[in-house]
Every structure is written in structure tokens, then in C-alpha cells.
N, C-alpha and C. Protein backbone atom coordinates (compact mmCIF):
# COMPACT_ATOMS: atom_id res chain seq x y z
N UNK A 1 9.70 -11.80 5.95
CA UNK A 1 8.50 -12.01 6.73
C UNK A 1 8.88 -12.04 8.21
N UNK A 2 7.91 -12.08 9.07
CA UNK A 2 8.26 -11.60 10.31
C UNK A 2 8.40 -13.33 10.98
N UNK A 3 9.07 -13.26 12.04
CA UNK A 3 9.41 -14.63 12.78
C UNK A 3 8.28 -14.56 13.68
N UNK A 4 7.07 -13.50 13.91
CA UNK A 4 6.17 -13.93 14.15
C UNK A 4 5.10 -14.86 13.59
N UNK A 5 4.02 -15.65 14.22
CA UNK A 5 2.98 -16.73 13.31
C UNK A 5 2.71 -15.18 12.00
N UNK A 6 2.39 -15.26 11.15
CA UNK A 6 2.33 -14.78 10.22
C UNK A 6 0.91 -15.46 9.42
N UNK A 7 -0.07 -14.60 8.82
CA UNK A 7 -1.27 -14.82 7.86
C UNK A 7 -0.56 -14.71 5.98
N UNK A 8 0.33 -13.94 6.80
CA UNK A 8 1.49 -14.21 5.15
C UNK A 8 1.30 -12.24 4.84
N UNK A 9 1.62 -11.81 3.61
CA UNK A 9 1.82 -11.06 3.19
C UNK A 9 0.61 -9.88 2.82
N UNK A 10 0.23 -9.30 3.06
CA UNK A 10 -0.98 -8.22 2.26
C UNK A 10 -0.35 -6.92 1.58
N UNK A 11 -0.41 -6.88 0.34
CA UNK A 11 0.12 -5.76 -0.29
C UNK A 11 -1.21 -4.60 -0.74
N UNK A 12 -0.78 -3.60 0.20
CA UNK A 12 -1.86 -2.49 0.02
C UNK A 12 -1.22 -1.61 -0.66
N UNK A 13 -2.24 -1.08 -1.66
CA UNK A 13 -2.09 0.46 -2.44
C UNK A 13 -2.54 1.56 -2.14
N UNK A 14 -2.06 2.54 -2.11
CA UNK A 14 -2.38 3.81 -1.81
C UNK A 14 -2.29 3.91 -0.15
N UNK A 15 -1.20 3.68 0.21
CA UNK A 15 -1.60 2.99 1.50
C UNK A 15 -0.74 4.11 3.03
N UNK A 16 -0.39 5.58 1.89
CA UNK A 16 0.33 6.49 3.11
C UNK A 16 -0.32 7.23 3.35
N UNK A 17 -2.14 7.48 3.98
CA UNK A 17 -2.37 8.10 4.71
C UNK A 17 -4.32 7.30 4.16
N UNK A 18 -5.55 7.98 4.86
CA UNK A 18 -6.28 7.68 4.80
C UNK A 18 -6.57 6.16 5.31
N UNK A 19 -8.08 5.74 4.18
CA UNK A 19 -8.40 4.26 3.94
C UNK A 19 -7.40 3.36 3.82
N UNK A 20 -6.12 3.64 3.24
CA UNK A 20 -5.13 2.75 3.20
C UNK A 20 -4.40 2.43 4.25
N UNK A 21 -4.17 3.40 5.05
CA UNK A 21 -3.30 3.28 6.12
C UNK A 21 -4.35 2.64 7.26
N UNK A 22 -5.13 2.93 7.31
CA UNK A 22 -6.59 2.80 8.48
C UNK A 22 -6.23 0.61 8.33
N UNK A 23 -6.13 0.29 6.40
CA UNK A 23 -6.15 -0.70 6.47
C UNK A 23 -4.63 -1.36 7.10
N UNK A 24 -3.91 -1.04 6.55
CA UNK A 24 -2.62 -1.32 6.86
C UNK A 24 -2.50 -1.68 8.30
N UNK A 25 -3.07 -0.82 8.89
CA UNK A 25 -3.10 -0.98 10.65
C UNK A 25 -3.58 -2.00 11.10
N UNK A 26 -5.21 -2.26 10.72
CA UNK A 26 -5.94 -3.40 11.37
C UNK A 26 -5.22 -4.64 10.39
N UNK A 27 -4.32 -4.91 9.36
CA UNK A 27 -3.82 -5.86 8.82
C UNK A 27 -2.57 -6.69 9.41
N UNK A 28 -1.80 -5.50 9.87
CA UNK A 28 -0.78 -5.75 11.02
C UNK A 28 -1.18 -6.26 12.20
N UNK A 29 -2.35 -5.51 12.36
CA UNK A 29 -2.63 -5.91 14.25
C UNK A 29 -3.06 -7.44 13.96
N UNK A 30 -3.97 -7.60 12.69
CA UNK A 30 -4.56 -9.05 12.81
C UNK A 30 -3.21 -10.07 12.10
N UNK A 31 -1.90 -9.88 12.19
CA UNK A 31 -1.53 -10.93 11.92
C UNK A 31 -0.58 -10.91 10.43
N UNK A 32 -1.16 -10.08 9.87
CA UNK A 32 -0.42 -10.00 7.92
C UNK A 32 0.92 -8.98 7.89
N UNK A 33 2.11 -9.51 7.31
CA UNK A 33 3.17 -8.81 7.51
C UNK A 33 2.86 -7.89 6.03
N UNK A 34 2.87 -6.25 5.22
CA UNK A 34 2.94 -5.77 4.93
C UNK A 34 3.78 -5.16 3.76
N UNK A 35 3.06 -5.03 2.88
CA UNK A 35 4.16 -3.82 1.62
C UNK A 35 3.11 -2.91 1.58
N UNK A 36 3.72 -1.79 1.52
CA UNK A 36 3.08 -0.66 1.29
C UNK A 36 3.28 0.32 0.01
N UNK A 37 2.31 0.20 -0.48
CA UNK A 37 2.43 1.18 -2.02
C UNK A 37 1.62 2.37 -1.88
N UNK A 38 2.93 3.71 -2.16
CA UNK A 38 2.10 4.93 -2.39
C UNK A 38 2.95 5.51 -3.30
N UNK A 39 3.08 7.09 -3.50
CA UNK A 39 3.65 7.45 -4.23
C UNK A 39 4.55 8.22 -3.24
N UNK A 40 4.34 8.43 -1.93
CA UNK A 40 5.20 9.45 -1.07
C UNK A 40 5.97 8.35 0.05
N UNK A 41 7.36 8.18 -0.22
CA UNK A 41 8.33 7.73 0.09
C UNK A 41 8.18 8.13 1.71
N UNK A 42 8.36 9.17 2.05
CA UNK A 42 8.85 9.85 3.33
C UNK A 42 7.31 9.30 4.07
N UNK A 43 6.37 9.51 3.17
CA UNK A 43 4.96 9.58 4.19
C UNK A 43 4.90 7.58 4.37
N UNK A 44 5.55 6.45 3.98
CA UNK A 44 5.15 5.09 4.04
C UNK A 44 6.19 4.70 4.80
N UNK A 45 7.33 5.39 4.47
CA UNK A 45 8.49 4.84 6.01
C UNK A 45 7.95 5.24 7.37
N UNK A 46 7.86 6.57 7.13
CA UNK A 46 7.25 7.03 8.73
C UNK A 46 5.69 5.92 9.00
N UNK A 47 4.67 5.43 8.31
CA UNK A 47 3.87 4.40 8.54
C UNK A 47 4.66 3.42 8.73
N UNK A 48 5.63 2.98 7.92
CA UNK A 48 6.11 1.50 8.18
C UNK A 48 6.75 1.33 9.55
N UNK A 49 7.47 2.81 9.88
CA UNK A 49 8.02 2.22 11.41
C UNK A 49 7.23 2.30 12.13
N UNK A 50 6.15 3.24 12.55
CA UNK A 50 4.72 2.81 13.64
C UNK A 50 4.27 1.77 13.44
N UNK A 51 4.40 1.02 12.58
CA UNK A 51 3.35 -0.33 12.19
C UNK A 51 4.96 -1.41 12.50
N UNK A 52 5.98 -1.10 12.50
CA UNK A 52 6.74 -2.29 13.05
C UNK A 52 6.91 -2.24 14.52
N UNK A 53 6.93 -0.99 15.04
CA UNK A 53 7.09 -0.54 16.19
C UNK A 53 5.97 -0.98 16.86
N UNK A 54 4.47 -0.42 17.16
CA UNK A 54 3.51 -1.24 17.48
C UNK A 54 3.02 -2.79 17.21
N UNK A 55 3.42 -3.20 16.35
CA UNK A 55 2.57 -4.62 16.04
C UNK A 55 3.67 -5.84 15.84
N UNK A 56 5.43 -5.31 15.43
CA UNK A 56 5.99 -6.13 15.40
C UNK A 56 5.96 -6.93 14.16
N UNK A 57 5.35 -6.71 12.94
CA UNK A 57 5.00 -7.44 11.52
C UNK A 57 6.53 -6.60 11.18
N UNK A 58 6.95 -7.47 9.63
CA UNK A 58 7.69 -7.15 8.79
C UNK A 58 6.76 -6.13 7.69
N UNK A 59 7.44 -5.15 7.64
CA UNK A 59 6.42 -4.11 6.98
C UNK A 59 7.27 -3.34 5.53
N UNK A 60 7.44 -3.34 4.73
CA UNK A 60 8.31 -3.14 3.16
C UNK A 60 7.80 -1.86 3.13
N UNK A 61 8.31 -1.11 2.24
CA UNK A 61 7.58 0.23 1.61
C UNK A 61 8.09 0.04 -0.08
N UNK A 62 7.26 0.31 -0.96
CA UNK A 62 7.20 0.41 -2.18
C UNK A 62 7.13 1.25 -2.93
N UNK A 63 7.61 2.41 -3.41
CA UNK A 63 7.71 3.42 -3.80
C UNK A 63 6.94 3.64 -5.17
N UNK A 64 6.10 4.53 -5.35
CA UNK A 64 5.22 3.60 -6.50
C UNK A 64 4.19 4.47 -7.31
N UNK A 65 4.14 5.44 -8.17
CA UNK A 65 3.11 6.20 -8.52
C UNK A 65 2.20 5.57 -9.97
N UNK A 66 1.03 4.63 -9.51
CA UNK A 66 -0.04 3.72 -9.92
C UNK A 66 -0.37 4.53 -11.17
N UNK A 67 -0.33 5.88 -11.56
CA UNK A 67 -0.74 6.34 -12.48
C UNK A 67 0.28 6.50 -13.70
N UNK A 68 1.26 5.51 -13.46
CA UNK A 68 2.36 5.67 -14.55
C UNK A 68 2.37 3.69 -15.05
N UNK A 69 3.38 3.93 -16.20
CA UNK A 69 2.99 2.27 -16.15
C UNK A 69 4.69 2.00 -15.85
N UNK A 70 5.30 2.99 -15.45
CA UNK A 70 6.75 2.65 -14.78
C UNK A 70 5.77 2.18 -12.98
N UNK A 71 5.46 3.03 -12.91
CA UNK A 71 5.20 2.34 -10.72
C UNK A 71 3.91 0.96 -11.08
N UNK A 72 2.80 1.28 -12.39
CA UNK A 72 2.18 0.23 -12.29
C UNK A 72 3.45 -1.32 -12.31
N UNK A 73 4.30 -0.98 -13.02
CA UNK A 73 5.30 -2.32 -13.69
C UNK A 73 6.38 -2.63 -12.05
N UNK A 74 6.26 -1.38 -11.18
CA UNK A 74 6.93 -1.75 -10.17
C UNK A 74 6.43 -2.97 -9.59
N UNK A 75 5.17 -2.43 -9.15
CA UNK A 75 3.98 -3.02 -8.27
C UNK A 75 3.82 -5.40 -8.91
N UNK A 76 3.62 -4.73 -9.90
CA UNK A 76 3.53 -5.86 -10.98
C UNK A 76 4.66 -7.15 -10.75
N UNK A 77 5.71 -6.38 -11.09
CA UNK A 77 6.78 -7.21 -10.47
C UNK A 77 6.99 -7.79 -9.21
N UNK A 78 6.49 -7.31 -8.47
CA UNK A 78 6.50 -7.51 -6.88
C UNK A 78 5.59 -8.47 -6.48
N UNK A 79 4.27 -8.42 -7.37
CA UNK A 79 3.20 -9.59 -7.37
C UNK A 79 3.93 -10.71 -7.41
N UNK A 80 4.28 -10.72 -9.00
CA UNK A 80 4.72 -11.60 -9.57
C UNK A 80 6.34 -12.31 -8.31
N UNK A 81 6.80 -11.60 -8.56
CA UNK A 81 7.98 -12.23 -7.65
C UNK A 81 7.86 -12.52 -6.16
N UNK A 82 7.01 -12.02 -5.27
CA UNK A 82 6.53 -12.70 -4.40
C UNK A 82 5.63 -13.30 -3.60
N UNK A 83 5.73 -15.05 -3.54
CA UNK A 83 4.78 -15.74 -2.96
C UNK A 83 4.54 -15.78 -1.53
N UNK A 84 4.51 -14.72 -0.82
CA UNK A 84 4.03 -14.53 0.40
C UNK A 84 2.63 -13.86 0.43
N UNK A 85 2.42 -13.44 -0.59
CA UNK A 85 1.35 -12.33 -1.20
C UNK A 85 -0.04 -13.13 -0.84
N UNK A 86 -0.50 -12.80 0.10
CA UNK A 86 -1.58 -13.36 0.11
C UNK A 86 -3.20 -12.26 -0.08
N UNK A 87 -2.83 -11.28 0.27
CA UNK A 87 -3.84 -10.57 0.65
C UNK A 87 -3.57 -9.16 -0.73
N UNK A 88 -4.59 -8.70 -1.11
CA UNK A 88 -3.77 -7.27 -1.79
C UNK A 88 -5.62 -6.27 -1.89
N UNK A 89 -4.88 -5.22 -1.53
CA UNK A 89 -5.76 -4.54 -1.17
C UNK A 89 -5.91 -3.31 -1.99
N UNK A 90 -6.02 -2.89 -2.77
CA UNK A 90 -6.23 -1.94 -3.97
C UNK A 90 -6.96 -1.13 -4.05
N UNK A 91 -6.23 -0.13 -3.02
CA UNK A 91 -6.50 1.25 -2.40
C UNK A 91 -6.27 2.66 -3.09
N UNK A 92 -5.58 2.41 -4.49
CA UNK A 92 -5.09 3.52 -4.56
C UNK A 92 -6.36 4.25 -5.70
N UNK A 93 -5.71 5.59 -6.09
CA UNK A 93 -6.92 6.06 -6.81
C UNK A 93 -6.46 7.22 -7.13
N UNK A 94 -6.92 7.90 -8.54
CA UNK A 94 -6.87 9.06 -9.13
C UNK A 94 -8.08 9.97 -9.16
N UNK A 95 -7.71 11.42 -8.65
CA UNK A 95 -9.09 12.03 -8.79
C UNK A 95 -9.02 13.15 -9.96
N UNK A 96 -10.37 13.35 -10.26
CA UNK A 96 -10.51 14.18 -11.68
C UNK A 96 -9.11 15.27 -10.96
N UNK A 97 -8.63 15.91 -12.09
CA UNK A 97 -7.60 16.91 -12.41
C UNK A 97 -8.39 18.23 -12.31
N UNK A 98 -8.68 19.41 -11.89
CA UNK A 98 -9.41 20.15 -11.43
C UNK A 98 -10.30 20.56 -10.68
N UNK A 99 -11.25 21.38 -10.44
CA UNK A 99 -12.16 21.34 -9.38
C UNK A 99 -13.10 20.76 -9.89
N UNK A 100 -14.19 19.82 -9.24
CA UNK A 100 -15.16 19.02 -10.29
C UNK A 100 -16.78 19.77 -10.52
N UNK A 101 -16.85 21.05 -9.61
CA UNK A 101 -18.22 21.47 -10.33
C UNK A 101 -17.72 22.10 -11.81
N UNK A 102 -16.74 22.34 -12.17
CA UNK A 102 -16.54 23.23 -13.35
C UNK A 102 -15.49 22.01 -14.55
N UNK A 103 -15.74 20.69 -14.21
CA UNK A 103 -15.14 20.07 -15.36
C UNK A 103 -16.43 19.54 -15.80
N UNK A 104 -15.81 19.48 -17.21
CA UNK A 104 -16.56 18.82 -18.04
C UNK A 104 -16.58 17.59 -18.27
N UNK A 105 -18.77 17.29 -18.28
CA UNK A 105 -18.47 15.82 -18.32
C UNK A 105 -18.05 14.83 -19.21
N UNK A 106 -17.95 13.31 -19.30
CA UNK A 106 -16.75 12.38 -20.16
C UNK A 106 -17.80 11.94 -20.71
N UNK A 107 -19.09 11.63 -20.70
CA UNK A 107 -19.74 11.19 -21.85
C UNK A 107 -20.03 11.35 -22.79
């Protein structure tokens, strides 16, 4: 955690580019030191150092693909094992597998 006053920990998902990152930003600026869960390694370091570099928070990266129950069990563990966790933000998301005027519907 950062030796700055600290709001404690917020662990966001899906969190290397978009809504996630948008959050990640205003979470840092207001105070919450950071883990970041996505599935692209290269794309959450390059966020994590702008977000330590500007705001000065302790910022983790989590390497993590939510649609497996190996990255769900990553994530899981990380809950579980740390009590800094205050905030968690559950960003991530799967979209239909094809183009969606031509899939078929699930009901």
C-alpha cells in the first residue's frame, strides 16, 4: 500500500482499457491504492505506471482471464488473501462470440 493517507485497496476487473481504466483513474486520484485485473499483461503495466506516475498510489497488476476458472481462482485468491480490499469493482465482461445480428437467440 502506498505511504500515502490511503482509502485502502480497490480491486477492479477488466480494468486495461475502457470503463475500467476510466475507473481505475478517478480511484487513484480520489485516494484508493489499486489491483488491476485484465487479461492483457502488457496493456495493465503500461496503466499501472501512468497511474503510479501521476497520482503516486501503489498500483498491482493481476494477470487474469475471468472467463476461465484458472484467472477466476486467481482473482479469488487475492480477495481472499488480502485485507486491504476495500473497494472491488467488477468491470469485466464477455461478449457474444460472433457478430450478433446473425447469432442465434438463447431462449
Amino acid at each position: 500500500m502506498s505511504t500515502q493517507n490511503s482509502k485502502g485497496t480497490a480491486l477492479i476487473t477488466g480494468a486495461s482499457a475502457g470503463i475500467g481504466a476510466t475507473y481505475a483513474d478517478r480511484l487513484a486520484r480520489r485516494g484508493y491504492d489499486l489491483i488491476l485485473v485484465a487479461r492483457d499483461a502488457a496493456r495493465l503495466e503500461a496503466l499501472a505506471l501512468r497511474l503510479r506516475t501521476q497520482t503516486g498510489r501503489t498500483v498491482d497488476v493481476l494477470p487474469a482471464d475471468l472467463g476461465s476458472a484458472a484467472g477466476q481462482d486467481i482473482v479469488a485468491n487475492r480477495l481472499v488473501s488480502d485485507g486491504a480490499i476495500a473497494l472491488i469493482v467488477n468491470n469485466a465482461g464477455l461478449g457474444p462470440n460472433g457478430p450478433a445480428l446473425t447469432r442465434a437467440p438463447t431462449a
